[in-house]
Protein backbone atom coordinates (compact mmCIF):
# COMPACT_ATOMS: atom_id res chain seq x y z
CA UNK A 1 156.77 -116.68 -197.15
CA UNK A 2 159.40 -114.11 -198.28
CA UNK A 3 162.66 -113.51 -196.41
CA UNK A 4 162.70 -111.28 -193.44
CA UNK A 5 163.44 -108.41 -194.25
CA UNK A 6 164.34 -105.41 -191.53
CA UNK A 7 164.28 -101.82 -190.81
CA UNK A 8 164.56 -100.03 -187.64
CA UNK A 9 161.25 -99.62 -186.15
CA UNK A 10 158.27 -101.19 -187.33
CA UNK A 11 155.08 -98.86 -186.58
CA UNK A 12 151.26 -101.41 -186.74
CA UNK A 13 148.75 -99.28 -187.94
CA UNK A 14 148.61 -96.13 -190.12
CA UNK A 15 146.18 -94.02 -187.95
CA UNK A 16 147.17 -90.46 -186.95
CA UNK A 17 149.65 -91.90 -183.81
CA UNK A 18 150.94 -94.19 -186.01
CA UNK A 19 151.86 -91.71 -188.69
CA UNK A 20 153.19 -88.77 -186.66
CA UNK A 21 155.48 -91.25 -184.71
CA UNK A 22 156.56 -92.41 -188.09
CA UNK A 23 156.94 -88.90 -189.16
CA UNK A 24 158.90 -87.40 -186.24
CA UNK A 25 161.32 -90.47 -186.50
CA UNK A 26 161.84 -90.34 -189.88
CA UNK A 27 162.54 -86.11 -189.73
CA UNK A 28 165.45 -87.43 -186.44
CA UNK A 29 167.18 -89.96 -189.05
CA UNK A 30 165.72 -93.06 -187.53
CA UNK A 31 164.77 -95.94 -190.56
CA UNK A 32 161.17 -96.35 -189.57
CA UNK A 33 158.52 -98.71 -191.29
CA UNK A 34 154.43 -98.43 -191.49
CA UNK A 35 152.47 -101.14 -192.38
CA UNK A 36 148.44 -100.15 -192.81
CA UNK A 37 146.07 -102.97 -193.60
CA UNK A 38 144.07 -100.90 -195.89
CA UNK A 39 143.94 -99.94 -199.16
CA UNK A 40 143.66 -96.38 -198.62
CA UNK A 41 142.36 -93.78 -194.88
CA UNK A 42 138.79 -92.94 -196.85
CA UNK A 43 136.72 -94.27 -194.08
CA UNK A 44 133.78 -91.90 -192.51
CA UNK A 45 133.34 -91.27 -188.96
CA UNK A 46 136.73 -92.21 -187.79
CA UNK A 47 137.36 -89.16 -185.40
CA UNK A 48 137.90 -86.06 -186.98
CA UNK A 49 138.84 -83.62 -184.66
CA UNK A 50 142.12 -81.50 -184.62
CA UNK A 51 142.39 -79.97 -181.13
CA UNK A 52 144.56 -76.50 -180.32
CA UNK A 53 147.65 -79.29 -179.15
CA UNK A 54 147.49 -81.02 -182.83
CA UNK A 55 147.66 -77.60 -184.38
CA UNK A 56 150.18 -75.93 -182.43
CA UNK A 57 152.45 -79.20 -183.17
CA UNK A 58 151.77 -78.82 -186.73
CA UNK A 59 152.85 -75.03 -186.55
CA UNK A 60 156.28 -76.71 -184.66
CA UNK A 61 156.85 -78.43 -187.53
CA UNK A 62 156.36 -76.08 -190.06
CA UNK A 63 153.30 -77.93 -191.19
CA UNK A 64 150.54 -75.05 -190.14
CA UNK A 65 149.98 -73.49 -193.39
CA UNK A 66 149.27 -76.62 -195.35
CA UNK A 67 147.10 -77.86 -192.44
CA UNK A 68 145.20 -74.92 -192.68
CA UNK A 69 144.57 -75.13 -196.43
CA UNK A 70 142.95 -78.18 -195.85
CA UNK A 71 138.87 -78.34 -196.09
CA UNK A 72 137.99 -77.79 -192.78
CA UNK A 73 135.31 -76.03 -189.89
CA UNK A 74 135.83 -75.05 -187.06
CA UNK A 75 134.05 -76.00 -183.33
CA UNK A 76 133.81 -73.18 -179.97
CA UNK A 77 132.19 -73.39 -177.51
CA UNK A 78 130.30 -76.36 -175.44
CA UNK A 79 126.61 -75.68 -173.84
CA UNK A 80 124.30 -77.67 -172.07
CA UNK A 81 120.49 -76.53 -172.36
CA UNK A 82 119.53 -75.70 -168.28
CA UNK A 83 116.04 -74.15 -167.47
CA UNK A 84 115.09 -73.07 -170.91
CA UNK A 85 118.14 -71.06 -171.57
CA UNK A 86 121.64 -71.91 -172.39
CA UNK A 87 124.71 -72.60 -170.06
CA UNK A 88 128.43 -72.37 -171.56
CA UNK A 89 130.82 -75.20 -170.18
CA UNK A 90 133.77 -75.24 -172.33
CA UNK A 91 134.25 -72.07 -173.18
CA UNK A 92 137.25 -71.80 -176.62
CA UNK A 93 136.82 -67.70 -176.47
CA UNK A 94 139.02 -67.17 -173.54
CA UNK A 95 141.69 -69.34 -175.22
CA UNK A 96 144.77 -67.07 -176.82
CA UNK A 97 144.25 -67.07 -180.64
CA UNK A 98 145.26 -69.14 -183.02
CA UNK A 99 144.31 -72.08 -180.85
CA UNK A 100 141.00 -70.99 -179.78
CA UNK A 101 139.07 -73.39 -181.50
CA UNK A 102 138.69 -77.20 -182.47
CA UNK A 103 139.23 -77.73 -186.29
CA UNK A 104 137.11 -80.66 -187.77
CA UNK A 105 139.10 -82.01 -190.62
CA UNK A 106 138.67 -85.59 -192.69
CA UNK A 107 140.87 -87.89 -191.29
CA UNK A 108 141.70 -89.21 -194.53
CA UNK A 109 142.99 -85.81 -195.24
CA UNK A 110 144.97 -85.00 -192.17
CA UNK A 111 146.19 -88.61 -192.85
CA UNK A 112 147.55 -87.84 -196.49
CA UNK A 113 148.70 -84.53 -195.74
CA UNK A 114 150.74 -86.24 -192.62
CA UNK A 115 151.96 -88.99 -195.09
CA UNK A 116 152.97 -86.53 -197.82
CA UNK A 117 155.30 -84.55 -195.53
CA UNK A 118 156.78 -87.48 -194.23
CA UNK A 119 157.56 -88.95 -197.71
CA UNK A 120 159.68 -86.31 -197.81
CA UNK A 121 162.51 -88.22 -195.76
CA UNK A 122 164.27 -90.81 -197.24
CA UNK A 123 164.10 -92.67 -193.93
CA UNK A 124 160.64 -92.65 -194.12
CA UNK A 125 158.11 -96.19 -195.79
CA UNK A 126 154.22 -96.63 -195.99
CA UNK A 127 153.24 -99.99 -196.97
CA UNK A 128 149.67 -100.22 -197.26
CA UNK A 129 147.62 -103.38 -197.97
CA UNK A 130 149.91 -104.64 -195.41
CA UNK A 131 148.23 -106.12 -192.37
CA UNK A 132 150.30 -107.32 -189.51
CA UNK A 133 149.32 -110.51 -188.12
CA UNK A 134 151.36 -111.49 -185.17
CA UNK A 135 154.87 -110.89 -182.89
CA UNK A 136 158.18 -112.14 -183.72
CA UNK A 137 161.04 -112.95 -180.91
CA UNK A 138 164.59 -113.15 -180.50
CA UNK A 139 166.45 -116.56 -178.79
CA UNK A 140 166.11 -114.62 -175.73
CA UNK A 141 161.93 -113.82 -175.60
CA UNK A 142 162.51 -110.07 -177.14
CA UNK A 143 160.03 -108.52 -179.62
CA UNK A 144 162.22 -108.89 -182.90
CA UNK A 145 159.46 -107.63 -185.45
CA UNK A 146 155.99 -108.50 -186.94
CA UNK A 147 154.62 -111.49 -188.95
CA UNK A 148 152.32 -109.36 -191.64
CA UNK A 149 150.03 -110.48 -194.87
CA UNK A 150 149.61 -108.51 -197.57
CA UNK A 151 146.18 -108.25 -199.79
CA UNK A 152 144.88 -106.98 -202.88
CA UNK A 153 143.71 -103.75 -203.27
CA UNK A 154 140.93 -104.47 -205.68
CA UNK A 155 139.50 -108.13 -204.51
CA UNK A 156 140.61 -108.19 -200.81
CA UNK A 157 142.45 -111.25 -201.48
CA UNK A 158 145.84 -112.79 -199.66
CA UNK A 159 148.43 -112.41 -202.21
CA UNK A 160 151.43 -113.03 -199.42
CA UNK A 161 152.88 -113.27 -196.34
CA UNK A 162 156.44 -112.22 -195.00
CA UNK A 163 158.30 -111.00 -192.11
CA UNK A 164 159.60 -107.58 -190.60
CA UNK A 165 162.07 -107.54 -188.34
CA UNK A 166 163.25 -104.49 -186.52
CA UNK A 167 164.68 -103.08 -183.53
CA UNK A 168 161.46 -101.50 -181.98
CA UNK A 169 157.83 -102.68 -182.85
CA UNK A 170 155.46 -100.21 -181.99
CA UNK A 171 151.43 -101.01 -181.73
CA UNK A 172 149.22 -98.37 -182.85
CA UNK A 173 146.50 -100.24 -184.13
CA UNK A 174 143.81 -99.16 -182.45
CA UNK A 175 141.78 -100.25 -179.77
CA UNK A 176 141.17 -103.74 -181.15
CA UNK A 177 144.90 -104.23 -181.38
CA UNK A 178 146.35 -107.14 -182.52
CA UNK A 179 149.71 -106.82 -181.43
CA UNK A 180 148.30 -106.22 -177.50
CA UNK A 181 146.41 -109.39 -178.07
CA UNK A 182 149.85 -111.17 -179.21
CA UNK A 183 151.69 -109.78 -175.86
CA UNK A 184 149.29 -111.05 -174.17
CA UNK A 185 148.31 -107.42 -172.44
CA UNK A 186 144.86 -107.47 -171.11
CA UNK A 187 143.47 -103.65 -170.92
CA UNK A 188 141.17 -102.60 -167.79
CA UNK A 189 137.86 -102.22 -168.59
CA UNK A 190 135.69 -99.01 -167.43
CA UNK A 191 131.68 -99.53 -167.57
CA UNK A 192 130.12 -97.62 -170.42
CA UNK A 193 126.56 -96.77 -170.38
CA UNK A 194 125.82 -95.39 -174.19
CA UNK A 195 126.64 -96.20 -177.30
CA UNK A 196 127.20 -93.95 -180.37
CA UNK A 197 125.37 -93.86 -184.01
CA UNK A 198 127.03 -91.40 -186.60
CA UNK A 199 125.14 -90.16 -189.33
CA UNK A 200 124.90 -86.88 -191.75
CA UNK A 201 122.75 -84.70 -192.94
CA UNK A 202 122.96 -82.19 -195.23
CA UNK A 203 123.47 -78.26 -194.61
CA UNK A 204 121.38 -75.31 -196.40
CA UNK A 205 123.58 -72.50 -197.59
CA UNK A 206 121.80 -70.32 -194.96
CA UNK A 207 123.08 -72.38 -192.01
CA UNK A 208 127.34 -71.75 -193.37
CA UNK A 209 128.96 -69.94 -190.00
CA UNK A 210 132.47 -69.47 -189.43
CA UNK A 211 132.67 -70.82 -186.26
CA UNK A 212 129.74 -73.01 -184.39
CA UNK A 213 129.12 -73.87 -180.96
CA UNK A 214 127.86 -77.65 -179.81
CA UNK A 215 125.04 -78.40 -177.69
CA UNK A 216 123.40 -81.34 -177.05
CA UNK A 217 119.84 -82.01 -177.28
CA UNK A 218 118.10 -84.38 -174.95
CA UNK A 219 114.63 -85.60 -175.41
CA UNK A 220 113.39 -88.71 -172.79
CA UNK A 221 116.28 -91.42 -173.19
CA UNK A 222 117.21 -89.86 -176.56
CA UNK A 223 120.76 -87.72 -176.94
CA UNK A 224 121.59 -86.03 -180.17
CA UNK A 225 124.86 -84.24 -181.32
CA UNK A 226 125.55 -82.03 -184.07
CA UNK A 227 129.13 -80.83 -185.33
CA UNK A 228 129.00 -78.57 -188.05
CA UNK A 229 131.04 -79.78 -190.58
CA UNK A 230 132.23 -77.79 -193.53
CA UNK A 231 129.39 -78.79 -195.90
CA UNK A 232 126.92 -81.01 -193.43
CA UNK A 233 126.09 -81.79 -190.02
CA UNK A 234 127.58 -84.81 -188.34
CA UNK A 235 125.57 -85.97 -185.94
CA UNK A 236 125.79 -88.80 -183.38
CA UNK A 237 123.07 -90.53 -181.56
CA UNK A 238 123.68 -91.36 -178.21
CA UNK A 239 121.50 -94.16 -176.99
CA UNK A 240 122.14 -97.06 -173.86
CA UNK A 241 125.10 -99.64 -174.87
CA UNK A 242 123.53 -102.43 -176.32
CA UNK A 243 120.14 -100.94 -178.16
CA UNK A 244 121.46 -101.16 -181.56
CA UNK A 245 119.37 -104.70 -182.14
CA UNK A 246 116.45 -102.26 -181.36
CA UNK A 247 116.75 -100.02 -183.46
CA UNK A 248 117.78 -101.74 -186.31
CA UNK A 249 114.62 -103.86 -186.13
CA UNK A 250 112.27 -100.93 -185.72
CA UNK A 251 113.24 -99.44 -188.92
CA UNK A 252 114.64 -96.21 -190.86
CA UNK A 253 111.17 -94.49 -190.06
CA UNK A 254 111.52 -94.91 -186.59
CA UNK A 255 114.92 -93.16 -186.72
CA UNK A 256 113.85 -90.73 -188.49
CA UNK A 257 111.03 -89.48 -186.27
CA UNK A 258 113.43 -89.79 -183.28
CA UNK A 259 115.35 -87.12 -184.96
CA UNK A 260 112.52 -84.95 -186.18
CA UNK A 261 111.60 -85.09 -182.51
CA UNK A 262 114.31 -84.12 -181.01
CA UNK A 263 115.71 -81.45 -183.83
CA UNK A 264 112.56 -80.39 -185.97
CA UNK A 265 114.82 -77.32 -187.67
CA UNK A 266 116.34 -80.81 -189.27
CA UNK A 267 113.01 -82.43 -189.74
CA UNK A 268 112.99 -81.65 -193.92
CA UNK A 269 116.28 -83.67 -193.97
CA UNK A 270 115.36 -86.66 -192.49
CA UNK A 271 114.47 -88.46 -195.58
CA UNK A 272 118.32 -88.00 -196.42
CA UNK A 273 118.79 -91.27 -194.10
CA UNK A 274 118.24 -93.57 -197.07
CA UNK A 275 118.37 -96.63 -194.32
CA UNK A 276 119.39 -98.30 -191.34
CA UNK A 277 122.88 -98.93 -192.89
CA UNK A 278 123.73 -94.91 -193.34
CA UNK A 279 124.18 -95.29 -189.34
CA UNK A 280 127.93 -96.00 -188.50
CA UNK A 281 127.80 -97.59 -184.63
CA UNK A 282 130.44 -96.56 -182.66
CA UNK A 283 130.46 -98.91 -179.69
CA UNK A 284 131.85 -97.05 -177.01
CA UNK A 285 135.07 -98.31 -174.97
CA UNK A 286 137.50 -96.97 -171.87
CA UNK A 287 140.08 -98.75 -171.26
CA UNK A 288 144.03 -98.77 -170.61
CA UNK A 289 146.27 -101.48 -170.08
CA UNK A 290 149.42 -101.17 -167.56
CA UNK A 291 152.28 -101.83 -168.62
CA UNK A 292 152.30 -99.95 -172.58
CA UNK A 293 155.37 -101.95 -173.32
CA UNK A 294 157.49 -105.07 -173.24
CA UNK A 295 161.48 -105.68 -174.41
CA UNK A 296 161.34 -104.54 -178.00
CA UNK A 297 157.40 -103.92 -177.96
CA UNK A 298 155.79 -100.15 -177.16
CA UNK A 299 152.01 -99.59 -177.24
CA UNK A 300 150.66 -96.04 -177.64
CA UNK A 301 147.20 -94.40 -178.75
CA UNK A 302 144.21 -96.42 -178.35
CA UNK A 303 146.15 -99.51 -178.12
CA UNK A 304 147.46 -98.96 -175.07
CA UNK A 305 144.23 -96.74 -173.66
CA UNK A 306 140.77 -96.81 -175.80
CA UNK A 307 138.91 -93.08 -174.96
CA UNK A 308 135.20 -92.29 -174.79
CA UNK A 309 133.93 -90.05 -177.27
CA UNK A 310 133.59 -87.45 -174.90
CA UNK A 311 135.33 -84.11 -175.66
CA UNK A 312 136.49 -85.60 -179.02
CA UNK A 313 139.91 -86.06 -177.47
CA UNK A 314 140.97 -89.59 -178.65
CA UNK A 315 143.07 -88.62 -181.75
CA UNK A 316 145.33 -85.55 -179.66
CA UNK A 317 145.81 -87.45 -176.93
CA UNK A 318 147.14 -90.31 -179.03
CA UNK A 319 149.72 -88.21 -181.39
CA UNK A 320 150.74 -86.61 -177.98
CA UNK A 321 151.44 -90.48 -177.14
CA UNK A 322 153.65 -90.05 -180.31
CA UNK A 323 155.57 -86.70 -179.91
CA UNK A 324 156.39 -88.33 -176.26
CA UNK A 325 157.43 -91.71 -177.78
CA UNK A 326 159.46 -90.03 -180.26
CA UNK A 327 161.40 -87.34 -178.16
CA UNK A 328 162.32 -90.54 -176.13
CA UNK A 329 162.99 -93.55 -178.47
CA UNK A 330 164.85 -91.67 -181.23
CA UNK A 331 168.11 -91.06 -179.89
CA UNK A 332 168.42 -94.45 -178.72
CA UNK A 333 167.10 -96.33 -181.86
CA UNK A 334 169.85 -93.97 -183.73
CA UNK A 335 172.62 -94.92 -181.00
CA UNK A 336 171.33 -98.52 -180.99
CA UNK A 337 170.97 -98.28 -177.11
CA UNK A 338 167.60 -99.01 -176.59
CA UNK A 339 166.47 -100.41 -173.80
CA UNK A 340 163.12 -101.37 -172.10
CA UNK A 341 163.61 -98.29 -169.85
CA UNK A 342 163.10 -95.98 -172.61
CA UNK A 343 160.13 -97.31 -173.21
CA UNK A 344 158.77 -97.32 -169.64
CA UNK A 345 159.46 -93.54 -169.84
CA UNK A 346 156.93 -93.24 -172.57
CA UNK A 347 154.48 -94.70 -170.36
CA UNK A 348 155.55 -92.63 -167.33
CA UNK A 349 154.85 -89.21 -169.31
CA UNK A 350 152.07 -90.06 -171.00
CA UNK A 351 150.47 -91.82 -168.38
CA UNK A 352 149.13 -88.74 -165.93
CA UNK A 353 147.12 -87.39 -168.63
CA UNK A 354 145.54 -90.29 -169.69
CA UNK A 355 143.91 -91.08 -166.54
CA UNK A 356 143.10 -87.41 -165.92
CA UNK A 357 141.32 -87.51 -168.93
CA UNK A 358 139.88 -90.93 -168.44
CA UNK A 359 138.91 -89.72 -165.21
CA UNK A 360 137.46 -86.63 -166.59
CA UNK A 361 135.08 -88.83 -169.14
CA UNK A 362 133.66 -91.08 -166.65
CA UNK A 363 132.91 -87.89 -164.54
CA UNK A 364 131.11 -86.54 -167.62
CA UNK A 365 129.50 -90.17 -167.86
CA UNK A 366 128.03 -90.27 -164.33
CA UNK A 367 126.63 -86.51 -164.57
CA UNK A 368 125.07 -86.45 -167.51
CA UNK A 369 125.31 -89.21 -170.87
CA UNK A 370 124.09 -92.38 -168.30
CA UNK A 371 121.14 -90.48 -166.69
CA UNK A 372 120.50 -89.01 -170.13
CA UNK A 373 120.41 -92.81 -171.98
CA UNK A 374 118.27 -93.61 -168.79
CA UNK A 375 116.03 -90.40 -169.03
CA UNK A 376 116.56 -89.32 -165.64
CA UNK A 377 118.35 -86.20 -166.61
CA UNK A 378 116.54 -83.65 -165.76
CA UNK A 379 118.89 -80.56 -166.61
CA UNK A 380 122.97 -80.21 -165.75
CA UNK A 381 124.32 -80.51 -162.63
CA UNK A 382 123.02 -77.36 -160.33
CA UNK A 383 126.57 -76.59 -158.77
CA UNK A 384 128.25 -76.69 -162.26
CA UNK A 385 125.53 -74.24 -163.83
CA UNK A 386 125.82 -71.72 -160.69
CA UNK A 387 129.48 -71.76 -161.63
CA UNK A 388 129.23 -71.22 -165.38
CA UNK A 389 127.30 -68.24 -164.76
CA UNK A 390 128.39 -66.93 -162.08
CA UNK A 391 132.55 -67.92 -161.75
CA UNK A 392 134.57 -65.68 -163.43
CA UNK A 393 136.52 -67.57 -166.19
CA UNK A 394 134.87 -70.55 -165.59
CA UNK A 395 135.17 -72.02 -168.95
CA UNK A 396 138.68 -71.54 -169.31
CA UNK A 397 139.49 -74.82 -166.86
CA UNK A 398 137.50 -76.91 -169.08
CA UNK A 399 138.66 -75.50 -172.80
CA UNK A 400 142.38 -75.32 -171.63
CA UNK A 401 141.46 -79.53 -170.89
CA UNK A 402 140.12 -80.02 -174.25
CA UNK A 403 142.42 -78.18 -176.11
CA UNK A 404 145.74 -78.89 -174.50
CA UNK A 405 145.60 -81.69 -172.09
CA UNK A 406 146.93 -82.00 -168.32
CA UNK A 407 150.31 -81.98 -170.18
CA UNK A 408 150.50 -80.71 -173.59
CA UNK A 409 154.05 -81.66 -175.74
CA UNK A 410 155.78 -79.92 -178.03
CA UNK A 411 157.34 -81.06 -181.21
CA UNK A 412 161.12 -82.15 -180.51
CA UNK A 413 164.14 -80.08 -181.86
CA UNK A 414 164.92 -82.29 -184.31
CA UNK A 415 161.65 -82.19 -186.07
CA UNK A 416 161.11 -78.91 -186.49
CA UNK A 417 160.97 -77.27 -189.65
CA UNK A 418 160.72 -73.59 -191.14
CA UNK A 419 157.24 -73.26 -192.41
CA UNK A 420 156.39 -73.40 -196.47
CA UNK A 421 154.75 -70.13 -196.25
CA UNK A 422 156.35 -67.73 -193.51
CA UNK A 423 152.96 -66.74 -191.09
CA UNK A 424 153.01 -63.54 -189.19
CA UNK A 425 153.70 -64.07 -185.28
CA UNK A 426 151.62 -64.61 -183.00
């Protein structure tokens, strides 16, 4: 093992709360340290939405242009199918432009583009092929850093071990974290019914739009989702939690007529699922854990609360965890005044719109993805359709949820830059 070395704050995990924290305290002066386990973010289906709150950050910090010159689409409105006609739910046209819309955007490439502007501080390290393994403590029981191994980029293989020790360690890897494991925090489950499957299939020239609404389709115990992506459909299965087995051992042909069944416009793609293996299984979790943090240890993002799939809000919510965390920690860290309370004010902020949401999801659960996985959905709620077509403004409630949150932040004075490319006001 090499000699501990040190560095301010330590972030676990190079996702996009990860990388914005590490960002935003890099851009205040703070010496901050990522270590990523893998080799590189090129991995499909990893949540790819960039809500109206991501975007209008990003314009804070003078990152909207480049952002927006990223290959992209772009997501409106929500509808449910209810007595042969269509019902609008979320409804992103009665939002204020620019941030009327959800962008979808490859993680990998919001990931790079968030790692290239942060590069630009000196304060600022990626190490990648670096996976952290366990908690290290002071004489007196404080988080002092992270044990971490490090692996080859071409074979996989252990080439070390070492130590980082820092002032803050913060978790945000992911909802199977490690470092929550190591504190020994144990989240609070919420029951799932439905599991996901992501796949793609391919789009004609004829079907390019600018902007594209999403319904599900339902068809007995069978849910299907498509998001218009900038050259394909994404599309995600949504079946009862635990059916996977059972439809792995029925075969690629018996996927393929479930989708032909339920979207027959996509029926001459099918074929385009090569095999079982082209479906990515996305097995569903909600779940928090109270408290986010311990002396020298801060949890954020899906390590400290694990989000349905539901409205797609996973990713904002959890860089909103890190525009909170940073407006909070990075004064102290630079003072060297930390204390466990500043952490516990994380928490405290970011905790009311978590459960909203949370709350929000298992709402969405109950009403319509259970009955659908159990094919006793028989059309959308009858009070919520009267009030989509008949409540003025209606779908603002909903779309203001999606794309803000119950308590949007905004990017911190010392992170703020002038943009690149000046943009006209808006």
């Amino acid at each position: 093992m090499n000699q501990p070395e040190s560095t301010t704050c330590v972030i676990a995990g190079g996702g996009p709360a990860g990388v914005m924290l590490g960002l935003l305290l890099a851009r205040a002066g703070v010496d901050v340290t990522i270590l990523e386990k893998h080799a590189d973010f090129l991995r499909d289906f990893r949540g790819d939405t960039v809500h109206p709150s991501t975007i209008r950050l990003l314009d804070e910090l003078g990152l909207g242009e480049g952002f927006r010159a990223l290959p992209q689409s772009k997501l409106g409105n929500f509808k449910l199918p209810a007595g042969g006609k269509e019902v609008t739910l979320v409804d992103f046209d009665r939002l204020k432009p620019p941030y009327d819309y959800v962008a979808m955007v490859p993680q990998w490439d919001l990931l790079n583009f968030l790692v290239d502007a942060a590069q630009q501080e000196p304060q600022f390290t990626l190490r990648m092929n670096t996976e952290v393994t366990d908690l290290l403590y002071d004489d007196g029981g404080k988080v002092a850093g992270v044990a971490y191994r490090i692996r080859d980029a071409a074979s996989g293989e252990e080439t070390g071990t070492g130590e980082l020790r820092a002032t803050l360690t913060v978790a945000c890897d992911g909802r199977s974290s490690v470092l929550r494991q190591k504190a020994g925090l144990v989240p609070r489950e919420f029951p799932v019914p439905f599991d996901t499957w992501w796949f793609r299939l391919s789009r004609r020239a004829d079907e390019q739009g600018q902007l594209a609404s999403i319904m599900p389709r339902f068809s007995g115990t069978d849910v299907l989702l498509s998001l218009t992506r900038k050259d394909f459909y994404q599309i995600g299965y949504i079946a009862e939690k635990g059916k996977d087995p059972q439809m792995r051992a029925e075969g690629v042909e018996s996927f393929r007529a479930r989708v032909a069944r339920i979207r027959p416009d996509l029926a001459d793609r099918v074929d385009e699922i090569r095999s079982m293996d082209d479906l990515h299984l996305l097995d569903v979790k909600l779940n928090r854990i109270k408290p986010w943090h311990k002396p020298g240890l801060l949890l954020i993002g899906d390590a400290a609360h694990a989000m349905s799939p539901a409205g797609g809000v996973g990713i904002n919510l959890a860089i909103q965890d890190a525009v909170a965390a940073a407006r909070r920690i990075a004064r102290p860290l630079l003072q060297d005044t930390l204390v466990e309370a500043d952490l516990a004010s994380v928490q405290k902020r970011r905790w009311f719109p978590t459960v909203v949401i949370q709350n929000m999801q298992l709402l969405i659960q109950k009403a319509v993805f259970g009955p659908a996985v159990k094919g006793q959905l028989v059309g959308p709620p009858g009070p919520v359709v009267f009030a989509a077509r008949h409540v003025p403004g209606f779908g603002k409630l909903p779309a203001l949820m999606i794309a803000f949150g119950p308590r949007p932040e905004h990017a911190p004075d010392f992170a703020r830059r002038k943009p690149a490319v000046n943009r006209k006001p808006v």
